[in-house]
Protein backbone atom coordinates (compact mmCIF):
# COMPACT_ATOMS: atom_id res chain seq x y z
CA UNK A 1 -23.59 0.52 13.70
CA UNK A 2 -19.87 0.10 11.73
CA UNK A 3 -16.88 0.50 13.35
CA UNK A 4 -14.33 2.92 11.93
CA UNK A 5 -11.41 3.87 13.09
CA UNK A 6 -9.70 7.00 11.58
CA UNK A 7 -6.70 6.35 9.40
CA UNK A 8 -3.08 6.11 10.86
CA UNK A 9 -0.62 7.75 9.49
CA UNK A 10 3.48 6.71 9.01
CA UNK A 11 5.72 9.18 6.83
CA UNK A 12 8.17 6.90 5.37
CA UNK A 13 11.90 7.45 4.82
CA UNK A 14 13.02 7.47 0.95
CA UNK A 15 15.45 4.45 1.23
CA UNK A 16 15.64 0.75 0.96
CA UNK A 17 14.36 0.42 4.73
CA UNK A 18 10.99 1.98 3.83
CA UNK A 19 9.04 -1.21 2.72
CA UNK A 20 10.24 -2.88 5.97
CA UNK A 21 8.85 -0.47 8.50
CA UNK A 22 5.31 -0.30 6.05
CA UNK A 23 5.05 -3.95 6.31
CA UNK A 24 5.57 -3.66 9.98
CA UNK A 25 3.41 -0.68 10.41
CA UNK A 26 0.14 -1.95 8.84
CA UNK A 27 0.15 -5.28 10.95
CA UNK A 28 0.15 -3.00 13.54
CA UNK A 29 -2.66 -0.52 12.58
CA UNK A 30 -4.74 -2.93 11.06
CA UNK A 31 -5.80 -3.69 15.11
CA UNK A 32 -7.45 -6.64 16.00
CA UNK A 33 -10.09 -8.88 14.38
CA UNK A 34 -8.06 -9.09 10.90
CA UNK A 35 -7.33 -12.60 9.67
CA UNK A 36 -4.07 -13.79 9.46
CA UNK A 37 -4.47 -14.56 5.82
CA UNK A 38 -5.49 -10.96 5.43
CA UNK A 39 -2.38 -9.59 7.28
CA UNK A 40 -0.02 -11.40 4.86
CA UNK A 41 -1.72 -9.96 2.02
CA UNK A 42 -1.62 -6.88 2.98
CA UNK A 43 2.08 -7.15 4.32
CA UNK A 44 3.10 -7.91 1.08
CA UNK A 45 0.84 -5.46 -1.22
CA UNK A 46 2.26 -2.18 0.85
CA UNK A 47 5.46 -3.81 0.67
CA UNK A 48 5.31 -4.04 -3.36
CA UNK A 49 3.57 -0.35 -3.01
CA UNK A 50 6.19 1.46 -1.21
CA UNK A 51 9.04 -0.27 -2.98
CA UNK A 52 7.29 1.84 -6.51
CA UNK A 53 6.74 4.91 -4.39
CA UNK A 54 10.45 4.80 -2.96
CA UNK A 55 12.02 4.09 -6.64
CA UNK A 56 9.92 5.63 -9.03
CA UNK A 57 7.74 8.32 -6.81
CA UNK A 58 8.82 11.86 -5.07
CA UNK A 59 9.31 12.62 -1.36
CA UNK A 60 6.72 13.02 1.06
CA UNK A 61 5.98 9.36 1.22
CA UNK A 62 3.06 8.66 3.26
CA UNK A 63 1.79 5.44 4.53
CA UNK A 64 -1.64 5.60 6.22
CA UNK A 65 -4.60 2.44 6.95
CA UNK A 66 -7.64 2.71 7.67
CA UNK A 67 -10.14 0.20 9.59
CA UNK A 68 -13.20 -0.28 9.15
CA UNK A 69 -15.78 -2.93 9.96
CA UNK A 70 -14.22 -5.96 8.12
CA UNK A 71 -11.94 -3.99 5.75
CA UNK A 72 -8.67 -2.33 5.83
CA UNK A 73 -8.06 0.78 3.20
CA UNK A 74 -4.35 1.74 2.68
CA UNK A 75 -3.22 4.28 0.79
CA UNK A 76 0.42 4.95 -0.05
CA UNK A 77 1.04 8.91 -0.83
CA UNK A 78 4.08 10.04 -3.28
CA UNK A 79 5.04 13.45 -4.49
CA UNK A 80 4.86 12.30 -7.86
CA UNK A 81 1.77 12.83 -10.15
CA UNK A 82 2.60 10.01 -12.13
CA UNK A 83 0.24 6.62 -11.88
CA UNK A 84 2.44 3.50 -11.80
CA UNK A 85 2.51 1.32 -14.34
CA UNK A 86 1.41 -2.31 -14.48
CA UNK A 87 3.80 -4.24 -16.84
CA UNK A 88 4.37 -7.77 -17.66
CA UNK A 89 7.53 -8.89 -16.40
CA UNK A 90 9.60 -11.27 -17.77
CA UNK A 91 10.35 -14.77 -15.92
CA UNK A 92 13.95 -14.19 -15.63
CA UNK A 93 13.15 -10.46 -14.26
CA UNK A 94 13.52 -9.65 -10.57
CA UNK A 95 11.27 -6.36 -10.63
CA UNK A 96 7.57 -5.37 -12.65
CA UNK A 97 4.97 -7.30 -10.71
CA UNK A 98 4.31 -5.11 -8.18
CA UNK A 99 1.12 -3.73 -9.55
CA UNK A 100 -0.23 -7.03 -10.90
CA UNK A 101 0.05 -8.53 -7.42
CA UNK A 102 -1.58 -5.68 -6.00
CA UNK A 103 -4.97 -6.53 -8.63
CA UNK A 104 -4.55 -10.24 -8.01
CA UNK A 105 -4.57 -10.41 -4.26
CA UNK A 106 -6.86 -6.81 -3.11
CA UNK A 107 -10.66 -6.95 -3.39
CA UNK A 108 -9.92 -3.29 -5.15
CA UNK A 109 -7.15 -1.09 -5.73
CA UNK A 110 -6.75 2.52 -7.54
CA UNK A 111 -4.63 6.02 -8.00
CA UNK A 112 -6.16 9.03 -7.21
CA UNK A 113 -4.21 12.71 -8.43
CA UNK A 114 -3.82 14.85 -5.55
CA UNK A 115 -2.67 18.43 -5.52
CA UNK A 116 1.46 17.57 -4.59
CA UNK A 117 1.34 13.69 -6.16
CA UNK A 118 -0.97 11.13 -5.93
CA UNK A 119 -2.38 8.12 -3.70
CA UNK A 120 -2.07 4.61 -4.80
CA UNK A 121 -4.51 2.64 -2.87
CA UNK A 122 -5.89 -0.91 -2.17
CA UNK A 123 -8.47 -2.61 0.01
CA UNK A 124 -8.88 -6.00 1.70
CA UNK A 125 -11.68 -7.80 2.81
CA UNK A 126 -9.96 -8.56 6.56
């Protein structure tokens, strides 16, 4: 029989200090049994995630993973209906690959509309 866990949820402040307590957040509620490799990854994809919801997304910003068997689900939740946009930055830019890491390193990712926003989601194989 799989084990699932239901999804935890984190509302996330609006400011520069949101990525930080996401990254922190999902090594916690990821749980145990989730490869280190795994945990970087996704460290770094809801970092990349939040950082778009927090600059170009609307407040409530919510943060929530989900566990189950050997996968982890997260979804990042902005008021803002509009998807992101995956861009090719420049080499000299600082910003743009945010969504292009997020299809490199997940086994899936996607946006989904929702009534006040939408949900920008990835999974990895843990």
């Amino acid at each position: 029989m799989p084990t699932r866990r239901d999804p935890v949820v984190l509302t996330l402040p609006t400011d520069a200090h949101a990525p930080h307590r996401a990254r922190h957040f999902v090594r916690d509620a990821a749980g145990e049994g989730v490869t280190e490799d795994a945990l970087d990854r996704v460290e770094l994809l809801v970092s990349e995630v939040v950082t778009n919801a927090v600059r170009y997304g609307a407040p409530p910003i919510t943060l929530a993973v989900e566990h189950e068997d050997h996968e982890l689900v997260v979804r990042v939740s902005d008021g803002n209906p509009a998807p992101p946009v995956q861009r090719e930055a420049q080499d000299w830019e600082e910003s743009g690959r945010g969504i292009a890491l997020v299809e490199a390193l997940s086994d899936g990712w996607g946006v989904e509309p929702a009534p006040d926003g939408k949900s920008v989601w990835f999974r990895l194989h843990a």
